[in-house]
N, C-alpha and C. Protein backbone atom coordinates (compact mmCIF):
# COMPACT_ATOMS: atom_id res chain seq x y z
N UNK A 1 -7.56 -29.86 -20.51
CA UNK A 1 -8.49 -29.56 -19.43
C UNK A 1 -8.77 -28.06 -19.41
N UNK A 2 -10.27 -27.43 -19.47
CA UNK A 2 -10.67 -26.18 -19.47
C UNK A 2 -10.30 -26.33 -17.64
N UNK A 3 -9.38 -24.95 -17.42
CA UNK A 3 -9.98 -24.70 -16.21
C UNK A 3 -10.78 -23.05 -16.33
N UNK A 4 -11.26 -22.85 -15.39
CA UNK A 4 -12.27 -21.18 -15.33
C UNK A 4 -11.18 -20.42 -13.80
N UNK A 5 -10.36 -19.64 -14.30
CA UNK A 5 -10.13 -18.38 -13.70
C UNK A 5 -10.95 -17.36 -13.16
N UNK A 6 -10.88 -17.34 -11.95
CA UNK A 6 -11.97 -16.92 -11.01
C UNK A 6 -11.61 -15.38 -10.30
N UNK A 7 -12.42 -14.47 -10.66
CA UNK A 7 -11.66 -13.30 -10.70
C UNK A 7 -11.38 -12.78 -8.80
N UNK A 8 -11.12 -11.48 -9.04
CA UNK A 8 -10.87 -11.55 -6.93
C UNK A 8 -11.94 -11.16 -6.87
N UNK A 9 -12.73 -10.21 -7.51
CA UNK A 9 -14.50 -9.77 -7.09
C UNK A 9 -15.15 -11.05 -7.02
N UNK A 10 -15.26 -11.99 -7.81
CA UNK A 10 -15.80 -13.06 -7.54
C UNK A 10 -15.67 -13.86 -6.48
N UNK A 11 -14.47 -14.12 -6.20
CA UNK A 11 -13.54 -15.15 -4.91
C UNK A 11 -14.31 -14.23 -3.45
N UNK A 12 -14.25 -12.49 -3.61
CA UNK A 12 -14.47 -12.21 -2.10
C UNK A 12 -15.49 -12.27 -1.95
N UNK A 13 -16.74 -11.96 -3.04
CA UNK A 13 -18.44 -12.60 -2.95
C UNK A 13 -18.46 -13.94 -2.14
N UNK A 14 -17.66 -14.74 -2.96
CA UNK A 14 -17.79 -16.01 -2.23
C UNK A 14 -17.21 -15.73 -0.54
N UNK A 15 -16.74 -15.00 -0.05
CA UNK A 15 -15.96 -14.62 1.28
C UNK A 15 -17.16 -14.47 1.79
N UNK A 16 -17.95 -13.12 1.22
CA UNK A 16 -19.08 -12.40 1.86
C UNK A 16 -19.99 -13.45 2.61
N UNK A 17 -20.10 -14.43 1.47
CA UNK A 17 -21.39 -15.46 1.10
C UNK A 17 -20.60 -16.46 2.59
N UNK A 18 -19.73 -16.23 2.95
CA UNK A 18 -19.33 -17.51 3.86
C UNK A 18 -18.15 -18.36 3.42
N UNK A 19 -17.82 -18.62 2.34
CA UNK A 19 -16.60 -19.55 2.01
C UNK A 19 -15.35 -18.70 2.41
N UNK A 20 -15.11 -19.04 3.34
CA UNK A 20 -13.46 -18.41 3.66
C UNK A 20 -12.60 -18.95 3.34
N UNK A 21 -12.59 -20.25 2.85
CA UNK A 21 -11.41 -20.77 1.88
C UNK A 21 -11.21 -19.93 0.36
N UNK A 22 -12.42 -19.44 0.07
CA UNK A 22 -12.04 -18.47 -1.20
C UNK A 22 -11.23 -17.31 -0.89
N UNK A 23 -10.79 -17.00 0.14
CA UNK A 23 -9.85 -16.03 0.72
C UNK A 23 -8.37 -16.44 0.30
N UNK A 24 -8.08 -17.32 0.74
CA UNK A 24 -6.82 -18.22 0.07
C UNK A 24 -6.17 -17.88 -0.94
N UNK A 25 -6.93 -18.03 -2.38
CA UNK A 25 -6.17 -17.20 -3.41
C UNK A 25 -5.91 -15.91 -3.52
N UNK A 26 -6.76 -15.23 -2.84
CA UNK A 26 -6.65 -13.56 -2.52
C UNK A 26 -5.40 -13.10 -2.09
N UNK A 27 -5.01 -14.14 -0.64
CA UNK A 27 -4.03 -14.02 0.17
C UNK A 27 -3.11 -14.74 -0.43
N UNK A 28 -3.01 -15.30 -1.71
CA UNK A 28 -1.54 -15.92 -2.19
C UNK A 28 -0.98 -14.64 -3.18
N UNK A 29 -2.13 -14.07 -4.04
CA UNK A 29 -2.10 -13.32 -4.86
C UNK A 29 -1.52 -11.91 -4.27
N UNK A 30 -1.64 -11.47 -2.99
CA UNK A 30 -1.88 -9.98 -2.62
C UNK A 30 -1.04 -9.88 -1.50
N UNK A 31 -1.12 -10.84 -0.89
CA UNK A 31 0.36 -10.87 0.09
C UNK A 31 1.62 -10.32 0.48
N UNK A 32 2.42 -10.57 -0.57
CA UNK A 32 3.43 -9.73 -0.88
C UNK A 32 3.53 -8.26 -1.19
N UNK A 33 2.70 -8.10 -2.14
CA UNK A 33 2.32 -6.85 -2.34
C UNK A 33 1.77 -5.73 -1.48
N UNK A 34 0.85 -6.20 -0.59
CA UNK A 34 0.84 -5.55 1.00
C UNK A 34 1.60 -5.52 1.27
N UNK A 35 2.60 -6.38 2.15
CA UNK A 35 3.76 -6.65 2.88
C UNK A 35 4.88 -5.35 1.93
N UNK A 36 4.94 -5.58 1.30
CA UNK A 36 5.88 -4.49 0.35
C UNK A 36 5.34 -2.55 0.36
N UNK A 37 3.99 -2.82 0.41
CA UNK A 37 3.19 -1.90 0.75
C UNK A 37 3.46 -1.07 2.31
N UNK A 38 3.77 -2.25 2.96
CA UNK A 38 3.49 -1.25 4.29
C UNK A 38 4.94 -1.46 4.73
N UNK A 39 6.03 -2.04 3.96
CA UNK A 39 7.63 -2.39 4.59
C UNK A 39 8.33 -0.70 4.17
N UNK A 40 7.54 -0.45 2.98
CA UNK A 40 7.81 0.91 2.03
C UNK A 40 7.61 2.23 3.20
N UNK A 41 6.47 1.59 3.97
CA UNK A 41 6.03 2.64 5.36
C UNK A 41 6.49 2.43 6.15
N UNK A 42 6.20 1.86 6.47
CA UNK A 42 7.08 1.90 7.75
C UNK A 42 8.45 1.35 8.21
N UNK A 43 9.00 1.01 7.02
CA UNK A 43 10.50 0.19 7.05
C UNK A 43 10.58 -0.56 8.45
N UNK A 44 9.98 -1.86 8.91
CA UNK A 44 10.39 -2.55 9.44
C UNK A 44 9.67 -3.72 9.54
N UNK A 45 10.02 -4.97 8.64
CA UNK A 45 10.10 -6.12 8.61
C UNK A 45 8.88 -7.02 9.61
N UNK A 46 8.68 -6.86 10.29
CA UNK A 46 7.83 -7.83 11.33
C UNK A 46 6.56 -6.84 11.61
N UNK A 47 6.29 -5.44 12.08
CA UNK A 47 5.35 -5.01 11.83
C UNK A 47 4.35 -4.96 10.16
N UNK A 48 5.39 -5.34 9.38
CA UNK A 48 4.66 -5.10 7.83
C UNK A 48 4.37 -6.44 7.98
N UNK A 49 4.58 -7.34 8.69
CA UNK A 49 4.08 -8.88 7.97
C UNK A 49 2.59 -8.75 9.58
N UNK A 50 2.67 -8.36 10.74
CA UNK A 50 1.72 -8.15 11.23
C UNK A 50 0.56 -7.52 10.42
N UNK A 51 0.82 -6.31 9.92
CA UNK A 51 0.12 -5.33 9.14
C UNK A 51 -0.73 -5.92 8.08
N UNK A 52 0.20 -6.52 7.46
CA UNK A 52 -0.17 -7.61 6.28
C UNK A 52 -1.59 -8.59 6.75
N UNK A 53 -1.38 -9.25 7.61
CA UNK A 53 -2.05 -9.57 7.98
C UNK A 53 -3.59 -9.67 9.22
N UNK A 54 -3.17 -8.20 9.41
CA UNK A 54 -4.18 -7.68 9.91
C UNK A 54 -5.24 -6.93 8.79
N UNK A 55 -4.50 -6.80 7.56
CA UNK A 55 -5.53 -6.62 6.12
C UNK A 55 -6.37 -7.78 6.27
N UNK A 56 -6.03 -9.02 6.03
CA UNK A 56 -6.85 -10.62 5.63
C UNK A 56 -7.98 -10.43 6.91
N UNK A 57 -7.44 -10.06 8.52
CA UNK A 57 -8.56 -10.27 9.36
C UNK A 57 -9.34 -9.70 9.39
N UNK A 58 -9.18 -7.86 8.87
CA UNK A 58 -10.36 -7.10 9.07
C UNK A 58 -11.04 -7.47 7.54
N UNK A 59 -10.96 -7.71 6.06
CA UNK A 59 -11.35 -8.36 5.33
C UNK A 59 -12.24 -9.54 5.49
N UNK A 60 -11.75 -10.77 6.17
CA UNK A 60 -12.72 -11.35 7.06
C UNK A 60 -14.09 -11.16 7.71
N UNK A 61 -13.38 -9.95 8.71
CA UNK A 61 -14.32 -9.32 9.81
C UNK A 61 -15.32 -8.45 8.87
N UNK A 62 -15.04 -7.48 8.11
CA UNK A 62 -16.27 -7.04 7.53
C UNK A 62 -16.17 -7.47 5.80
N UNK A 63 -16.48 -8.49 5.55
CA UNK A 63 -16.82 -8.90 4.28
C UNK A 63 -17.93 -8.79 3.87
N UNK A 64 -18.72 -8.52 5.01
CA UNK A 64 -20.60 -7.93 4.20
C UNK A 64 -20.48 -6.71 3.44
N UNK A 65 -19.12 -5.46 4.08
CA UNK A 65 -19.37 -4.53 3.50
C UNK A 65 -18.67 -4.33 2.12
N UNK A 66 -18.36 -5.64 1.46
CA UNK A 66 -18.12 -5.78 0.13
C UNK A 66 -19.36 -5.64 -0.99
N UNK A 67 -19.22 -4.94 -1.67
CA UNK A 67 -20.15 -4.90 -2.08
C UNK A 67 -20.55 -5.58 -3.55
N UNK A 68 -21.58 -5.67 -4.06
CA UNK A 68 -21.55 -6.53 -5.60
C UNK A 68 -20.42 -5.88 -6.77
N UNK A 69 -20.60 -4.33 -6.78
CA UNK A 69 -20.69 -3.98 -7.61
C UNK A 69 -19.11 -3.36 -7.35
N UNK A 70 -18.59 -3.72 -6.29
CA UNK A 70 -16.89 -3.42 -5.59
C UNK A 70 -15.69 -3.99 -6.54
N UNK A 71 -14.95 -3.04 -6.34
CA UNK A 71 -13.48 -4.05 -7.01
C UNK A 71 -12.65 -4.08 -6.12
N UNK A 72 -11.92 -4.92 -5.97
CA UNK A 72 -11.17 -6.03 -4.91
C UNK A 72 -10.18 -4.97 -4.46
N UNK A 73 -9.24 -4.78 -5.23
CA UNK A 73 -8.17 -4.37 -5.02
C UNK A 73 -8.07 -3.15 -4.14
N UNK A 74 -8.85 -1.90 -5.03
CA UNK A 74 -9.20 -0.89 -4.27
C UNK A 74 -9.73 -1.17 -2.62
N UNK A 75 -10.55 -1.66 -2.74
CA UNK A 75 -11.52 -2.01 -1.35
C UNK A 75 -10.41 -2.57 -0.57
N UNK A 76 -9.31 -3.70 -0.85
CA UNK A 76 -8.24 -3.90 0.14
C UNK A 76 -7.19 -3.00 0.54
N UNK A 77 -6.65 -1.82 -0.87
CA UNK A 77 -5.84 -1.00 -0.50
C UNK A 77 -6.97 -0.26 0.78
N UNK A 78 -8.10 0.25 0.85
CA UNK A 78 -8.47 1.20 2.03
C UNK A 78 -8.60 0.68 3.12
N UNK A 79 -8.55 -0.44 2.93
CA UNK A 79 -8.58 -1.34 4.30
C UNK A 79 -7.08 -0.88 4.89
N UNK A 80 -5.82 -1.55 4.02
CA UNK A 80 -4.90 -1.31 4.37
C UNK A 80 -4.21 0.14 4.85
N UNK A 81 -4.60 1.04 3.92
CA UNK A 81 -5.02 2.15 4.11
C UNK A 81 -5.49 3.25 5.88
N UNK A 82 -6.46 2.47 6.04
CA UNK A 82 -7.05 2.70 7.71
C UNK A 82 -5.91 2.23 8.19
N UNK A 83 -5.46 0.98 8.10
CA UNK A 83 -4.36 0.35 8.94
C UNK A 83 -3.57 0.77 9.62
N UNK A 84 -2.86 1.16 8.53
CA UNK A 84 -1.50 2.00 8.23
C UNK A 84 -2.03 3.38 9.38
N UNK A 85 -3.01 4.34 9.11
CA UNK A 85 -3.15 5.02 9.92
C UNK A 85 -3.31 5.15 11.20
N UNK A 86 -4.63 4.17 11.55
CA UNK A 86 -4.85 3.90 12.59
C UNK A 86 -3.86 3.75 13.73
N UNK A 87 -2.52 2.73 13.19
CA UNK A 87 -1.26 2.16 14.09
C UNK A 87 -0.62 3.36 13.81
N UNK A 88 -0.10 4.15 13.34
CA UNK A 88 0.74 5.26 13.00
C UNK A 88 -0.13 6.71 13.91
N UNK A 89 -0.96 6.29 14.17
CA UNK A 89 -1.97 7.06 15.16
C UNK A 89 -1.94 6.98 16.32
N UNK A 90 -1.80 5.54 16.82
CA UNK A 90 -1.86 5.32 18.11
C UNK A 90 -0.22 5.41 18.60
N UNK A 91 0.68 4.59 18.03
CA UNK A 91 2.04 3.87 18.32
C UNK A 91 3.06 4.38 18.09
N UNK A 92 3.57 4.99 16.92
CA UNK A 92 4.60 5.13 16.25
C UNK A 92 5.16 6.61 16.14
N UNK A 93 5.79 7.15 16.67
CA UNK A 93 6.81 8.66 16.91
C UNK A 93 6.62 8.75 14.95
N UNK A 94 6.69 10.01 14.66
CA UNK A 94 6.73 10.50 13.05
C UNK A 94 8.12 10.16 12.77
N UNK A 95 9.00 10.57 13.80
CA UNK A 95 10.67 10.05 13.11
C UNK A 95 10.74 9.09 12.87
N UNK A 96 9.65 7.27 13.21
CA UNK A 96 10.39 6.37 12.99
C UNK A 96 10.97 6.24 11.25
N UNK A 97 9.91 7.32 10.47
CA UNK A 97 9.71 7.46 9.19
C UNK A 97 11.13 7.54 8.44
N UNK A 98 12.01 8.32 9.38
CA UNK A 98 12.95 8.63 9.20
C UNK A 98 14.90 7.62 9.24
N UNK A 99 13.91 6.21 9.95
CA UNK A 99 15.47 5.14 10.06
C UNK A 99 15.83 4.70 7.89
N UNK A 100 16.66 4.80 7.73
CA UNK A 100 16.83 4.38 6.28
C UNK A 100 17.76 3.28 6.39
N UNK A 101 18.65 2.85 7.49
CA UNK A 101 19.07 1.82 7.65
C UNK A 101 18.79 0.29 7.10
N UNK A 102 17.36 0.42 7.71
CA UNK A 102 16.90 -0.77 6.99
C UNK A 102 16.27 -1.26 5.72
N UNK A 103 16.77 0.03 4.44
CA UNK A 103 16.21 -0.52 3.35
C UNK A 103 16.73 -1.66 2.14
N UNK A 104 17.82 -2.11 2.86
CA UNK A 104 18.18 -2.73 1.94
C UNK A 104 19.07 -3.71 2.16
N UNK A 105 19.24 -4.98 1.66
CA UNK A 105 19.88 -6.02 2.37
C UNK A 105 21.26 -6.20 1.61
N UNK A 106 21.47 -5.89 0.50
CA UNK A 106 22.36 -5.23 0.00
C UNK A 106 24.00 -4.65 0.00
N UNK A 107 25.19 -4.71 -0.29
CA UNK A 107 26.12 -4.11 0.42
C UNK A 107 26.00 -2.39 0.80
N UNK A 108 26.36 -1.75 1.54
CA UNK A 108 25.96 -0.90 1.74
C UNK A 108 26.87 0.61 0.66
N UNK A 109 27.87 0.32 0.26
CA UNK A 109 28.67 0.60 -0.56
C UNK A 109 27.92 0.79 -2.05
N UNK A 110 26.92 0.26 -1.96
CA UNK A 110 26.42 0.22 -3.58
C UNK A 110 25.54 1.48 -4.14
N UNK A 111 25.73 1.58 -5.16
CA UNK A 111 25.42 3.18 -5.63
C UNK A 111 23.65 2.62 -5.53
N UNK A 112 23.12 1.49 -5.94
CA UNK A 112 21.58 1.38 -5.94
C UNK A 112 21.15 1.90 -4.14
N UNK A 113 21.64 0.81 -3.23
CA UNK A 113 21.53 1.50 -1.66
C UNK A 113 21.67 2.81 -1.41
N UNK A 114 22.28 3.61 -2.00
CA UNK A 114 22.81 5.26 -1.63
C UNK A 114 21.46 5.49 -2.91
N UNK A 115 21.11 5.42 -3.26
CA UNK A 115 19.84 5.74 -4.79
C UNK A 115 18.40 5.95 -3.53
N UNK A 116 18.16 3.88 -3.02
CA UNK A 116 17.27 3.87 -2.35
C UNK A 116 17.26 4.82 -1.06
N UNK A 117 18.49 5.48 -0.17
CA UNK A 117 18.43 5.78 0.68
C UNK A 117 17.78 7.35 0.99
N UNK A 118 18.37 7.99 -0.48
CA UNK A 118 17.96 8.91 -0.44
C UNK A 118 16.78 9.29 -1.11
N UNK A 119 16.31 8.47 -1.92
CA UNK A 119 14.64 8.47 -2.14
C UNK A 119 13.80 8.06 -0.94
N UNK A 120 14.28 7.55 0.20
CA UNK A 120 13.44 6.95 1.18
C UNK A 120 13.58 8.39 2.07
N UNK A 121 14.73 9.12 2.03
CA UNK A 121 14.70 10.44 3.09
C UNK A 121 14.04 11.29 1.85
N UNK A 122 13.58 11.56 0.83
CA UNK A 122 13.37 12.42 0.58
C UNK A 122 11.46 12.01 0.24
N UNK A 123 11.27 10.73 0.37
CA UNK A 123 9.45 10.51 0.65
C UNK A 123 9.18 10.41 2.05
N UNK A 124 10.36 10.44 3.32
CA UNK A 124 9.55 10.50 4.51
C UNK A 124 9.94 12.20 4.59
N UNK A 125 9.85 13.58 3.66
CA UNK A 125 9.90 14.43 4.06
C UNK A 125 8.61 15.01 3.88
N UNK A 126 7.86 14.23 2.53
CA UNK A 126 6.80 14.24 2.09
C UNK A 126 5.83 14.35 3.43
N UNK A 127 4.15 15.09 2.83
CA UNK A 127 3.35 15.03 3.69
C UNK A 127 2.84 14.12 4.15
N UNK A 128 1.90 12.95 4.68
CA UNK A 128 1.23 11.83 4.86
C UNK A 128 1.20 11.44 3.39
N UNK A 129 -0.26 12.45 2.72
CA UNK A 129 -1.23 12.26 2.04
C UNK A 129 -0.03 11.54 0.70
N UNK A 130 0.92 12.81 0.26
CA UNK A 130 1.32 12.83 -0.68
C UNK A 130 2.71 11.21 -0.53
N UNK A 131 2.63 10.78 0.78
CA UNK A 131 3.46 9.55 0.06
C UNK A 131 2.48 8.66 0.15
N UNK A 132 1.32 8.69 0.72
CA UNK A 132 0.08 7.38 0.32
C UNK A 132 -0.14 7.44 -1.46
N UNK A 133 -0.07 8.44 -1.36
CA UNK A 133 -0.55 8.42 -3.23
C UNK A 133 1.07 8.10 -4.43
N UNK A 134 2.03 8.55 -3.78
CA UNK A 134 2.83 7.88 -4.83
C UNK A 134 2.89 6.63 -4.19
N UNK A 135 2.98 6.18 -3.10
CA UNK A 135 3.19 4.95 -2.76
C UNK A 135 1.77 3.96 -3.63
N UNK A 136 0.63 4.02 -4.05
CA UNK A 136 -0.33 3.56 -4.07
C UNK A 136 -0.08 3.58 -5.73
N UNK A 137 0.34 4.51 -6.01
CA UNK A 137 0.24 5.04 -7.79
C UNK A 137 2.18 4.34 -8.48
N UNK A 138 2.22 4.65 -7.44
CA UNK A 138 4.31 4.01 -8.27
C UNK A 138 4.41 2.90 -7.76
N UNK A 139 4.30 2.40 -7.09
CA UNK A 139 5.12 1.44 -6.01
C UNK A 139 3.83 0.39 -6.25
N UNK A 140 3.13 0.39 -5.82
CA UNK A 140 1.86 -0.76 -6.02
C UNK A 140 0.70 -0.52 -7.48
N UNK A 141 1.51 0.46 -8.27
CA UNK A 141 0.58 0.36 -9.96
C UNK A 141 -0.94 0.22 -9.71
N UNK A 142 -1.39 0.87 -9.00
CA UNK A 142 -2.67 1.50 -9.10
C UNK A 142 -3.31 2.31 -9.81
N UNK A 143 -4.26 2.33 -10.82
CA UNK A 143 -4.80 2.99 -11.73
C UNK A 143 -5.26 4.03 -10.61
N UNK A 144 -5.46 5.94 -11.66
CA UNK A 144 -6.01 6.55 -11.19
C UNK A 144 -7.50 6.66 -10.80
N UNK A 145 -7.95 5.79 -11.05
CA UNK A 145 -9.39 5.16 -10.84
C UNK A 145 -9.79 4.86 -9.87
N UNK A 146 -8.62 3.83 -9.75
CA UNK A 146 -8.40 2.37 -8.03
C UNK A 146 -8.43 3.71 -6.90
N UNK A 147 -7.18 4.77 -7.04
CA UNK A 147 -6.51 5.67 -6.19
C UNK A 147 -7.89 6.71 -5.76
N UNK A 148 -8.92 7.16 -6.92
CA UNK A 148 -9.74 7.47 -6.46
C UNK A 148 -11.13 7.05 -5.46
N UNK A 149 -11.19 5.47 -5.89
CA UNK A 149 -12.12 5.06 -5.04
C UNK A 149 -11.86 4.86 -3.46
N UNK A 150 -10.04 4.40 -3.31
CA UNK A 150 -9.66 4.64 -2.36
C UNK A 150 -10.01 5.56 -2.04
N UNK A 151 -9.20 6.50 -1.96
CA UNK A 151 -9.32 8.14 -1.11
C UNK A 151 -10.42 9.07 -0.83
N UNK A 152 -11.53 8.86 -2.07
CA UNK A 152 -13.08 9.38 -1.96
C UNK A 152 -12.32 10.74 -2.80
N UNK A 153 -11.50 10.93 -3.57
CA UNK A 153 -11.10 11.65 -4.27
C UNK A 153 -11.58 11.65 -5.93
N UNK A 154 -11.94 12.94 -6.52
CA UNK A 154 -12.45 12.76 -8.21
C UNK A 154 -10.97 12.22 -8.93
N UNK A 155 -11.23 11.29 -9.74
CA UNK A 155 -9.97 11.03 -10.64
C UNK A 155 -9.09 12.39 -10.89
N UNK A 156 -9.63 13.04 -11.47
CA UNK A 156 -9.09 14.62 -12.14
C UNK A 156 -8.18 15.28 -10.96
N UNK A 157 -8.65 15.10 -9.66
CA UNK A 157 -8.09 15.83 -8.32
C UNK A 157 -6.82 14.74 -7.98
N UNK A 158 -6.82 13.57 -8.36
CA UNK A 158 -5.75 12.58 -8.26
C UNK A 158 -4.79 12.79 -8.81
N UNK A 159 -5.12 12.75 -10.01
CA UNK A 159 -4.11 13.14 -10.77
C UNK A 159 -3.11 14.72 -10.63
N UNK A 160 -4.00 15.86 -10.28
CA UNK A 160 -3.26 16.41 -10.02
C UNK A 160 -2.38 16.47 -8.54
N UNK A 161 -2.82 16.07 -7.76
CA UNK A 161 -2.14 15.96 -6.76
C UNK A 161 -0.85 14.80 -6.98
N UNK A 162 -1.15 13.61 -7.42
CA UNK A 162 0.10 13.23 -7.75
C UNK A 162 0.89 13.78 -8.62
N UNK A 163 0.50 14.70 -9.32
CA UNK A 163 1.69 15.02 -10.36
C UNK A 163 2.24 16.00 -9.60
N UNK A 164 1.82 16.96 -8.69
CA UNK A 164 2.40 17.85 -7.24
C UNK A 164 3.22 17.03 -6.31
N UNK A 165 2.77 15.84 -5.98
CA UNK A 165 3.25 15.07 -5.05
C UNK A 165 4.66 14.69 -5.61
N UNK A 166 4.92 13.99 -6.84
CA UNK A 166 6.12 13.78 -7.69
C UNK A 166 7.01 15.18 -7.55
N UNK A 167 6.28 16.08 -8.06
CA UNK A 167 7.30 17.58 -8.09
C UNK A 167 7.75 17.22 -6.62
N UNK A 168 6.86 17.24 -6.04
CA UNK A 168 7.70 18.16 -4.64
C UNK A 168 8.51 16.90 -4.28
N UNK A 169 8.54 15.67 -4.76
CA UNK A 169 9.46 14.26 -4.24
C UNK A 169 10.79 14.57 -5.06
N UNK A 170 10.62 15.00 -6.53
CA UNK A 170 11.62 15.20 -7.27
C UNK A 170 12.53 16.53 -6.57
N UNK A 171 12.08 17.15 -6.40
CA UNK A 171 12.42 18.48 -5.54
C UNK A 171 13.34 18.05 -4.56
N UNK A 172 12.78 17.60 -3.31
CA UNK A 172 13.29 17.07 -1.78
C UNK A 172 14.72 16.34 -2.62
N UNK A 173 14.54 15.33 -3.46
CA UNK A 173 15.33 14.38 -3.85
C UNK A 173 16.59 14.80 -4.82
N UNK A 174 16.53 15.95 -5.44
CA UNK A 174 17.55 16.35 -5.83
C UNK A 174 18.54 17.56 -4.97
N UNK A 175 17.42 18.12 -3.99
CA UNK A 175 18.32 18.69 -2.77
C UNK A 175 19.27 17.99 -1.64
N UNK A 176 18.78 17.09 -1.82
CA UNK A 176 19.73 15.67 -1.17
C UNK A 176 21.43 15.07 -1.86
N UNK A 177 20.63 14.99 -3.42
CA UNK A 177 22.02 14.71 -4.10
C UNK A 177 23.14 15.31 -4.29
């Protein structure tokens, strides 16, 4: 049996067009990966699965402004993107950045937990900008391409800022150890 693999630019056209069941595979495919996306931010469990899913509704809500010639991924990271800000704008003290408690389910004794803990204090020392972009570029494998259409940034300016953003993470992170 031929089946035809249906790409996500294609599936959210069909969104735009009205089929909101073509949303479905989007949201089986991308799910997690949000959720992981914004658990990385804001370390706590039930706001990232809210979060998560406040991506799918505003996706929903403005699917006209998808455009033909759009790629999926990007266009959902800025969605998520606003998100993340918007609530971190209105709600959230800057220290919550700072609980490391909850990264790991893990024994707490374990040299990987003491690894994660102090990479997590040494990216919430980071500026905003500079942990959206390793977070977007390491953590969720975003081409410097994707990272630019997000941000409204030239590829060339991406790149260097993440490779600044890394220094100064590598930096924070070995003053810790």
């Amino acid at each position: 049996m031929n089946t035809i693999q249906l790409t996500d630019e294609y599936l959210m056209l069909d969104v735009r067009r009205g089929n909101l069941d073509a949303l479905g595979p989007l949201f089986e495919k991308y799910h997690v990966e949000l959720f992981n996306y914004f658990l990385r931010r804001c370390r706590n469990r039930e706001l990232s699965e809210d979060l998560t899913q406040n991506v799918f509704q505003r996706i929903i809500k403005y699917r006209s402004s998808f455009r033909d010639d759009s790629v999926f991924k990007p266009w959902m990271y800025k969605i998520a993107q606003n998100i993340m800000y918007s609530h971190y704008r209105k709600l959230v003290p800057e220290d919550e950045f700072k609980d490391t408690e909850q990264l790991a389910d893990s024994p707490e004794g374990s040299e990987q937990v003491l690894q994660d803990k102090l990479l997590f204090e040494a990216l919430s020392q980071l500026p905003e900008q500079d942990r959206e972009l390793i977070e977007l570029s390491r953590f969720q494998g975003l081409k410097y391409a994707e990272i630019s259409e997000i941000t409204g940034n030239s590829v060339s300016a991406i790149k260097v800022k993440i490779h600044r953003a890394i220094g100064k993470l590598r930096e924070l992170y070995f003053q810790t150890v």
